[in-house]
C-alpha atoms as a PDB file:
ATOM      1  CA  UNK A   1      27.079   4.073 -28.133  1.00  0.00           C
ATOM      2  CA  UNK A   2      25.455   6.132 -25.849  1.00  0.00           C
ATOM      3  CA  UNK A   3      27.056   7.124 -23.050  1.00  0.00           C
ATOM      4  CA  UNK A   4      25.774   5.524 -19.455  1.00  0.00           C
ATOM      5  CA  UNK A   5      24.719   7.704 -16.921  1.00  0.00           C
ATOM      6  CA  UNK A   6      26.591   7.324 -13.501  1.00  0.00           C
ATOM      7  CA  UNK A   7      24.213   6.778 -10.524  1.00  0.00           C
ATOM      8  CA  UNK A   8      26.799   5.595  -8.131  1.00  0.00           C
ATOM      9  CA  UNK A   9      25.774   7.268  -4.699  1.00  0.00           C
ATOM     10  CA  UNK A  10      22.550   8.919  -5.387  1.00  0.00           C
ATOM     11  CA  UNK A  11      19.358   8.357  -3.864  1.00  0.00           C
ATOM     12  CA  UNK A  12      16.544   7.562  -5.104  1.00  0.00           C
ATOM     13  CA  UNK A  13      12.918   7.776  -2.648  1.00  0.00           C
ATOM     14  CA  UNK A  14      14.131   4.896   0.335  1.00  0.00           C
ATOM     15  CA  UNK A  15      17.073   3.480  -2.508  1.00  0.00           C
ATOM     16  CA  UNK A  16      20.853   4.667  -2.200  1.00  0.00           C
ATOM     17  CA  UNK A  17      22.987   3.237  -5.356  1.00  0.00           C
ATOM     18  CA  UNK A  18      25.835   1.327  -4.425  1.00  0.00           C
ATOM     19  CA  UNK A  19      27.371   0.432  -8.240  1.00  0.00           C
ATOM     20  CA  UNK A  20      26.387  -0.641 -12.015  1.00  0.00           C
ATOM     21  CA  UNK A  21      25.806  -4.374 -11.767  1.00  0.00           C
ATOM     22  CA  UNK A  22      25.198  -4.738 -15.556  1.00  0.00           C
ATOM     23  CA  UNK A  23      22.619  -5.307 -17.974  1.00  0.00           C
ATOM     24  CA  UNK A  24      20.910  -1.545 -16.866  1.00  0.00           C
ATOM     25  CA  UNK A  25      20.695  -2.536 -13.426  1.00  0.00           C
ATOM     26  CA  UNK A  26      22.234  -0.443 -10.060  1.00  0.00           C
ATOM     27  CA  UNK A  27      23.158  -2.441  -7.200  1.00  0.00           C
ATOM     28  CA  UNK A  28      20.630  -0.273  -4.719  1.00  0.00           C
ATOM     29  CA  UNK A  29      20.480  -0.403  -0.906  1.00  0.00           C
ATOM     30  CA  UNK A  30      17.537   0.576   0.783  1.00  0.00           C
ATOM     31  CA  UNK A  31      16.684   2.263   4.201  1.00  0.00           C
ATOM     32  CA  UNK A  32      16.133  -0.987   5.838  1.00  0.00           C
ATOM     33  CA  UNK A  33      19.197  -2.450   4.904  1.00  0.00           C
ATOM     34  CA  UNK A  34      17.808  -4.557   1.507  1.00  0.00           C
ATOM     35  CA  UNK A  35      20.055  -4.658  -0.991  1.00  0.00           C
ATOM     36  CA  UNK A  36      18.946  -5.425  -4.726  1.00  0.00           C
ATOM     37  CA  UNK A  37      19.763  -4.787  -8.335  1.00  0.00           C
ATOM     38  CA  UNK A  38      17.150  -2.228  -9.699  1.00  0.00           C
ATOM     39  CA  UNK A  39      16.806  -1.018 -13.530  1.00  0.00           C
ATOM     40  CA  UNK A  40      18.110   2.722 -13.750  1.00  0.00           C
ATOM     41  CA  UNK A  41      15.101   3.295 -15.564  1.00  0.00           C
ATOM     42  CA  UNK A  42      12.682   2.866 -12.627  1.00  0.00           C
ATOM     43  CA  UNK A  43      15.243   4.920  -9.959  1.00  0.00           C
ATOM     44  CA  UNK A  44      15.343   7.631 -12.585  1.00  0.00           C
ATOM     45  CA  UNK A  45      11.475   7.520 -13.495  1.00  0.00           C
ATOM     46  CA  UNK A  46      10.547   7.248 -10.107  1.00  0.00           C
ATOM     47  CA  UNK A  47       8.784   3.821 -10.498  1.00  0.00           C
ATOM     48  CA  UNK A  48      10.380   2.664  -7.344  1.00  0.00           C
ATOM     49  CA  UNK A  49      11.219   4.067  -4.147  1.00  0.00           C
ATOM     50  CA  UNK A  50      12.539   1.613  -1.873  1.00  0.00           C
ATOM     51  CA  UNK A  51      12.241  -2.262  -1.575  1.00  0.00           C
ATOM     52  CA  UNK A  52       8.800  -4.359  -1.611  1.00  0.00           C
ATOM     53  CA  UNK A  53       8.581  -5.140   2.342  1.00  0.00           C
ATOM     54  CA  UNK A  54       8.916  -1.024   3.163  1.00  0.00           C
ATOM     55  CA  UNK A  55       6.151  -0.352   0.475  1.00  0.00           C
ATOM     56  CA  UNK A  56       3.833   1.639   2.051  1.00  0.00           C
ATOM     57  CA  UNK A  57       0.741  -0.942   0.691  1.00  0.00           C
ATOM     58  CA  UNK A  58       2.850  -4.045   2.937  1.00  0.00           C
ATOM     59  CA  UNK A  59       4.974  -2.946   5.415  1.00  0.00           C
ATOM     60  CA  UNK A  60       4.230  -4.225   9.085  1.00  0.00           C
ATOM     61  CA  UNK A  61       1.280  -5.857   7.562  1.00  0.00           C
ATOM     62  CA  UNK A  62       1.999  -9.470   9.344  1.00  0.00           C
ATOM     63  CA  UNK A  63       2.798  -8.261  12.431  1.00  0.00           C
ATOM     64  CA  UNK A  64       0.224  -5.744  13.891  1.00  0.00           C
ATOM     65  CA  UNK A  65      -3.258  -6.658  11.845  1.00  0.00           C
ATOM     66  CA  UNK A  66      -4.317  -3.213  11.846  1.00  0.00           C
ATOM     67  CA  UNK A  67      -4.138  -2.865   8.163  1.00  0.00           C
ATOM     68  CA  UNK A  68      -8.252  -1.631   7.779  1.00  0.00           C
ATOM     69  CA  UNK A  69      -7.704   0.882  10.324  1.00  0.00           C
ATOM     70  CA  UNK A  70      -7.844   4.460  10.457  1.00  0.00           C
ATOM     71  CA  UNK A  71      -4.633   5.283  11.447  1.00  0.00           C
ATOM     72  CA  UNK A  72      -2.466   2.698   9.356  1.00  0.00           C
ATOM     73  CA  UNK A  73      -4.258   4.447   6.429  1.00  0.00           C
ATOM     74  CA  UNK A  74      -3.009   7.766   7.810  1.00  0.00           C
ATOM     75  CA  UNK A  75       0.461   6.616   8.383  1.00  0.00           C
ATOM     76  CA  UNK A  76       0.370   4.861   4.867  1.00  0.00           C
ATOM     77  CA  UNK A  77      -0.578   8.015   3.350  1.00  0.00           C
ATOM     78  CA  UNK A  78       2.378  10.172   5.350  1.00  0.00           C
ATOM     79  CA  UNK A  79       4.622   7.662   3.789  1.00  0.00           C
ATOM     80  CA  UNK A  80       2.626   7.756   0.087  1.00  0.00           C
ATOM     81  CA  UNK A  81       3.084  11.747   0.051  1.00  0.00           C
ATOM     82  CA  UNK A  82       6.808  11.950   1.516  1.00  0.00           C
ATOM     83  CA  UNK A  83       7.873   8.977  -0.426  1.00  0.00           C
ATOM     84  CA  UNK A  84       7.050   8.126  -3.807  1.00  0.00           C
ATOM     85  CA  UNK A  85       6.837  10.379  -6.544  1.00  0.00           C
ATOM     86  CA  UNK A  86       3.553   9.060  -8.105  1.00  0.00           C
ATOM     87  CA  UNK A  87       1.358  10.090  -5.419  1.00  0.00           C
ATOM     88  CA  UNK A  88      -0.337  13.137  -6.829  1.00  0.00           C
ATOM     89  CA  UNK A  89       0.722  15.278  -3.326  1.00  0.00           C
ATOM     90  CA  UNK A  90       4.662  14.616  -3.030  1.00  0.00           C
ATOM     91  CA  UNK A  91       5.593  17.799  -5.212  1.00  0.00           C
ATOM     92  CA  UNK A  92       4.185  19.729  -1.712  1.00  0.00           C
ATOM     93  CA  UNK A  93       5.506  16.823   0.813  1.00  0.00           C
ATOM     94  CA  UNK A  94       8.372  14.377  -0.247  1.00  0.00           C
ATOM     95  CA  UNK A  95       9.059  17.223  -3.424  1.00  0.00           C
ATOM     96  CA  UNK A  96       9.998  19.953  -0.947  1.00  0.00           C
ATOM     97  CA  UNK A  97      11.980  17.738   1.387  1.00  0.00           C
ATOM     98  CA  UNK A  98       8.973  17.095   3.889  1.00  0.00           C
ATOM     99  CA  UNK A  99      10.093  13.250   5.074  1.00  0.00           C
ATOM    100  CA  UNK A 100       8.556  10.879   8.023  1.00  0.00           C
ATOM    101  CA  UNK A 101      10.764  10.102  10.589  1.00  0.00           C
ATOM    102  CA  UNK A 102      12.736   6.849  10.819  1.00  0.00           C
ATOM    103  CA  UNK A 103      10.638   5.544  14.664  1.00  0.00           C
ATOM    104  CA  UNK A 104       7.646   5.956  12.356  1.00  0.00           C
ATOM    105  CA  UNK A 105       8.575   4.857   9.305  1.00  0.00           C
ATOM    106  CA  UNK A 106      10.001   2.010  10.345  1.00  0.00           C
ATOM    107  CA  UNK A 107       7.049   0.949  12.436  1.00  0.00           C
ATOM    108  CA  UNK A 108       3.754   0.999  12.315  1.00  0.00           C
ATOM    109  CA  UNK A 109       2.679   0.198  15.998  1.00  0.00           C
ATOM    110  CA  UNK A 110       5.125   3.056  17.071  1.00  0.00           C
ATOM    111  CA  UNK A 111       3.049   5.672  15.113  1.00  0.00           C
ATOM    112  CA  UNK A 112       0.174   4.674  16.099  1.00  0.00           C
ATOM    113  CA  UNK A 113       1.260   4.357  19.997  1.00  0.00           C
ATOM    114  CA  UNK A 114       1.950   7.876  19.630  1.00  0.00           C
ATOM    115  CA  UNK A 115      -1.001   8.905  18.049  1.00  0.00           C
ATOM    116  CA  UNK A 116      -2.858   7.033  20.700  1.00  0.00           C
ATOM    117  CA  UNK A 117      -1.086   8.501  23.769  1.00  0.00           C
ATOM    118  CA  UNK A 118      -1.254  12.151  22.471  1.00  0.00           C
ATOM    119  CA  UNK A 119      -5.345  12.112  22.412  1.00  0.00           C
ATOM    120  CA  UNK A 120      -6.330  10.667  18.497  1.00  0.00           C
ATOM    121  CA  UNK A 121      -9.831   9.614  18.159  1.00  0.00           C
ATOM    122  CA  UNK A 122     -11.428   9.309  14.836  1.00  0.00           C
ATOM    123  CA  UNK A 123     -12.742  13.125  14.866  1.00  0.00           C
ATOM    124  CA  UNK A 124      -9.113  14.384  14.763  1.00  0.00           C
ATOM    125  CA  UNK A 125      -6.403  14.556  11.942  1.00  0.00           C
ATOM    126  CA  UNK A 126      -3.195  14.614  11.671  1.00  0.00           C
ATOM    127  CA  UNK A 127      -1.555  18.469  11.896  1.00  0.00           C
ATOM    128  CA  UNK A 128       2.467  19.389  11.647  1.00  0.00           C
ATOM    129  CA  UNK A 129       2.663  22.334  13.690  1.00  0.00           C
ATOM    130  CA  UNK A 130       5.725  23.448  11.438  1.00  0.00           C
ATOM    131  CA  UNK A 131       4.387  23.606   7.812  1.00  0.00           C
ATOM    132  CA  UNK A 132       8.005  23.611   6.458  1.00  0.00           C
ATOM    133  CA  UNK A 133       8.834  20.636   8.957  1.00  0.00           C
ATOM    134  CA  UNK A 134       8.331  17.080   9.245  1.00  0.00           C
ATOM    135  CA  UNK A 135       6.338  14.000   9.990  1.00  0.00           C
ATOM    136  CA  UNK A 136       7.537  13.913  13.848  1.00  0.00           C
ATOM    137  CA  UNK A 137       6.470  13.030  17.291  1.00  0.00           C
ATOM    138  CA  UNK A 138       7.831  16.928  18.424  1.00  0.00           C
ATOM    139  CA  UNK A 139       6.024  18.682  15.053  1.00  0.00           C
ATOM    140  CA  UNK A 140       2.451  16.612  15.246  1.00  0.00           C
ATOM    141  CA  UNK A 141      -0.746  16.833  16.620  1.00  0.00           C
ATOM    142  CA  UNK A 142      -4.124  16.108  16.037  1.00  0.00           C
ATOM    143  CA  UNK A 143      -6.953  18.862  15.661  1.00  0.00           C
ATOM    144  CA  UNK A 144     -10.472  18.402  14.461  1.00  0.00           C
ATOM    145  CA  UNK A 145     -10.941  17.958  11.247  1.00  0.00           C
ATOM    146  CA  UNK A 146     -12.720  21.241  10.177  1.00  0.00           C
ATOM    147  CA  UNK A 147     -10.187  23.380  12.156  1.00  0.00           C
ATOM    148  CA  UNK A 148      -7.441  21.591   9.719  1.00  0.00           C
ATOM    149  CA  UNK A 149      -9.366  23.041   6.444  1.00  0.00           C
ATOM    150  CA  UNK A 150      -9.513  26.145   8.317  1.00  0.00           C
ATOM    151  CA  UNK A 151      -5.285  26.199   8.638  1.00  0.00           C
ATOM    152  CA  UNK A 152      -5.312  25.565   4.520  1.00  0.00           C
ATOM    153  CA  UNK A 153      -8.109  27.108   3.448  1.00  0.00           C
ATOM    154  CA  UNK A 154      -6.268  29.439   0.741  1.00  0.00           C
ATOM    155  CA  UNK A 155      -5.549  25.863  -0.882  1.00  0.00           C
ATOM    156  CA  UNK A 156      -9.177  24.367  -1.030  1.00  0.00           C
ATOM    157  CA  UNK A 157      -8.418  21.399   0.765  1.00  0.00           C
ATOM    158  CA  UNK A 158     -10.639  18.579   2.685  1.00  0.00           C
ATOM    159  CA  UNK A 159      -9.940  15.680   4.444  1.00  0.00           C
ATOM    160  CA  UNK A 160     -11.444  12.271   3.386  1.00  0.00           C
ATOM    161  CA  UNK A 161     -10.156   9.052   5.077  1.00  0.00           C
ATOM    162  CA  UNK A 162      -8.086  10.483   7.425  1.00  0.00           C
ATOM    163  CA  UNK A 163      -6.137  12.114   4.979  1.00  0.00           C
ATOM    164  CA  UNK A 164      -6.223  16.589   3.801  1.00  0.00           C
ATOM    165  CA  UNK A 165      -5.375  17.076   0.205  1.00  0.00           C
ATOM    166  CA  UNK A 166      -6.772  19.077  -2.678  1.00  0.00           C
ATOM    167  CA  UNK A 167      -9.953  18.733  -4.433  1.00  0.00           C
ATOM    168  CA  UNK A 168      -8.124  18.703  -8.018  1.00  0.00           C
ATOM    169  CA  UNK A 169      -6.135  15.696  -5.962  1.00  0.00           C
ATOM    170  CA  UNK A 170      -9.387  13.687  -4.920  1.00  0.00           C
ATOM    171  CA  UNK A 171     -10.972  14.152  -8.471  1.00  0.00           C
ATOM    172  CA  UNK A 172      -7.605  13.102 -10.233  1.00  0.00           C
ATOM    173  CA  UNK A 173      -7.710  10.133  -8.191  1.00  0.00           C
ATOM    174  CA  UNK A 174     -11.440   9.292  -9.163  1.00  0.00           C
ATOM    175  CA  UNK A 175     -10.622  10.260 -12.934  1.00  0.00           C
ATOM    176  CA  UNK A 176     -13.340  12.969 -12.393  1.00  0.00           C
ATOM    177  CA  UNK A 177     -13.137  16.489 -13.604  1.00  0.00           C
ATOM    178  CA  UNK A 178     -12.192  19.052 -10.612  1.00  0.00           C
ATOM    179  CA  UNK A 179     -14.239  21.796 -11.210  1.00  0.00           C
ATOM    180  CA  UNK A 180     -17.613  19.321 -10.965  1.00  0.00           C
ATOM    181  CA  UNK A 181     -16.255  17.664  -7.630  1.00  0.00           C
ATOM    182  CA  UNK A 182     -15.663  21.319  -5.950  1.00  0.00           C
ATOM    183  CA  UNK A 183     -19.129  22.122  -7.018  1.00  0.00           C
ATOM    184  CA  UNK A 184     -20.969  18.694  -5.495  1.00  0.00           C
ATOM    185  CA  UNK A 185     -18.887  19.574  -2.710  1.00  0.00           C
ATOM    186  CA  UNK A 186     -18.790  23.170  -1.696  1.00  0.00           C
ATOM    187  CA  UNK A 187     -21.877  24.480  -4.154  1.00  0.00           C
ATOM    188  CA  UNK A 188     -24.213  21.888  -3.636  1.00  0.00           C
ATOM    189  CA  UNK A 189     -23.319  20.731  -0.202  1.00  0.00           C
ATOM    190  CA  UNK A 190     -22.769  17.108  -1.339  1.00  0.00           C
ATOM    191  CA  UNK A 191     -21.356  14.151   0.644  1.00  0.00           C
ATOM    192  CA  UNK A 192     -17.072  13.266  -0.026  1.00  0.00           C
ATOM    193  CA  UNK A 193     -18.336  10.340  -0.521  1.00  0.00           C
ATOM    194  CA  UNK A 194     -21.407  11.087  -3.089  1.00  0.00           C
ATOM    195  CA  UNK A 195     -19.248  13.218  -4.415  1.00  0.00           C
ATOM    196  CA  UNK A 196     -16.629  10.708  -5.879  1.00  0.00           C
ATOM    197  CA  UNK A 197     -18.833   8.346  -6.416  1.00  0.00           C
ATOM    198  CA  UNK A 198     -21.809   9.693  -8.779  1.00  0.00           C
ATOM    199  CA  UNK A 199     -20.965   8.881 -12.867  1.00  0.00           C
ATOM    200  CA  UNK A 200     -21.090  12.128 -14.827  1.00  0.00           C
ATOM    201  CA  UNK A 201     -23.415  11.971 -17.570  1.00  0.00           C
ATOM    202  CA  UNK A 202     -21.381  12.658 -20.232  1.00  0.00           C
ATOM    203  CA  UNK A 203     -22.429  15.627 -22.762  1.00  0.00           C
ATOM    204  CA  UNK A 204     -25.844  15.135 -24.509  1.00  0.00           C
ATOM    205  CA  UNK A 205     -26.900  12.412 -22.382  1.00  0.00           C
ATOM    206  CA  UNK A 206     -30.565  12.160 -21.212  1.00  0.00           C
ATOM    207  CA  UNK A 207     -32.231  12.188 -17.787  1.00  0.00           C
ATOM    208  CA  UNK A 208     -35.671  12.519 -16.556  1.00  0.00           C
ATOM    209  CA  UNK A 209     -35.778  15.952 -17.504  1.00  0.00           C
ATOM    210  CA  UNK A 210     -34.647  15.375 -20.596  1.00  0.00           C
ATOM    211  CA  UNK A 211     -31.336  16.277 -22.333  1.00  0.00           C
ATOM    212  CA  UNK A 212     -28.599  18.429 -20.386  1.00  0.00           C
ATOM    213  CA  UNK A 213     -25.053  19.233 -20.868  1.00  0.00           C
ATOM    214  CA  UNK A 214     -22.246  18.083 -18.838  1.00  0.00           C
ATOM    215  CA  UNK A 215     -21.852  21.284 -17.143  1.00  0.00           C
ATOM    216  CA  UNK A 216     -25.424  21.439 -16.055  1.00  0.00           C
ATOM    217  CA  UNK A 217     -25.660  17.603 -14.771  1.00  0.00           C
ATOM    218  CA  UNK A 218     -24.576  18.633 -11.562  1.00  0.00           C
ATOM    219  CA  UNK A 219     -26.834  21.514 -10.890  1.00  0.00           C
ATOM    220  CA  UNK A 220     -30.007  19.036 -12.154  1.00  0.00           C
ATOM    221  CA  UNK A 221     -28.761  16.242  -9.731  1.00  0.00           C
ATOM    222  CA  UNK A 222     -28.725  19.167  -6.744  1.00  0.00           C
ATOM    223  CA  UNK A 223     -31.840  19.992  -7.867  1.00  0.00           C
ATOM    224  CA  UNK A 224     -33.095  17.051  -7.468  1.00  0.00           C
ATOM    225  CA  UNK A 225     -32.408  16.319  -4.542  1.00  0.00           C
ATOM    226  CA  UNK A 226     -33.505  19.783  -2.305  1.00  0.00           C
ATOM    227  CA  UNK A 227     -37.066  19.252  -4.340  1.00  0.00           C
END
């Protein structure tokens, strides 16, 4: 029989374990108090990181209505990258101990009263001054967008949506290949949004022009389009 793992007092993303409850399952309690039997699989495998109503997709969704905005999809995305292990930018946030604070995390409307009394407008992004430091009200601020690539620069990265991340991280998410999204992008001067959302032609396939090769699709299409 093999032997169970003990995962009595760990934590796991939002989840602390509290005790086996049988059948694979950890009595967990979460940040906001929830408690629930999860498998041990999903803590382990990071499936989970805290209960459904703190999920960053549904918290505080009832009670402010500003779920299309700008800004709840910047806080969502603080919490996506500090918080749960799938999102392709925790190993530099969440991974290295970067974490939200609780007045933010646990509410929406005080985030974004923050953001909206320390000048935000939709030109601005969100900046810690402390790289090694968290997501709080004394280590954020909000700077034009192009002066935040300038800050990362040695990393590649752009902001899209409110949010900075890599261009390998943008083309992962749009199961595209990274090298031709950095070349729409900072070769041929393309929109973010063209960018992600032009099909490449897969090897062999034909155009106008005739056949090309997937690595010269791109440089066709920018032709193209300064003739």
């Amino acid at each position: 029989m093999t032997k169970r793992i003990d995962l009595t007092g760990r934590t796991f993303g939002r989840w602390t374990v509290l005790e086996y409850s049988g059948g694979g399952r950890w009595l967990c309690k979460c940040a906001c108090g929830t408690t629930k039997p999860v498998e041990g699989g999903s803590l382990r495998g990071g499936k989970t990181a805290g209960c459904i109503k703190c999920h960053p997709a549904i918290g505080n969704q009832r009670t402010h209505g500003e779920k299309r905005s700008r800004l709840y999809n910047i806080w969502r995305g603080i919490i996506a990258r500090c918080e749960n292990p799938n999102e392709v930018a925790y190993p530099r946030y969440g991974g290295r101990g970067i974490l939200i604070c609780p007045e933010w995390r646990e509410s929406f409307p005080a985030f974004r009263d923050w953001a909206k009394s320390n000048g935000y407008d939709d030109t601005l992004t969100i900046d810690r001054i402390d790289n090694d430091g968290c997501y709080t009200p004394g280590n954020c601020r909000w700077i034009p967008l192009a002066a935040q690539n300038r800050n990362k620069s040695r990393h590649n990265p752009i902001t899209y949506n409110g949010e900075t991340l890599l261009i390998s991280e943008l083309a992962e998410r749009h199961s595209l290949p990274a090298d031709v999204v950095k070349n729409r992008i900072r070769r041929y001067g393309w929109s973010i949004e063209r960018a992600i959302t032009t099909p490449v032609l897969p090897i062999g396939a034909k155009t106008r022009g005739g056949t090309v090769h997937h690595a010269n699709v791109d440089q066709v299409a920018a032709g193209k389009a300064a003739a």
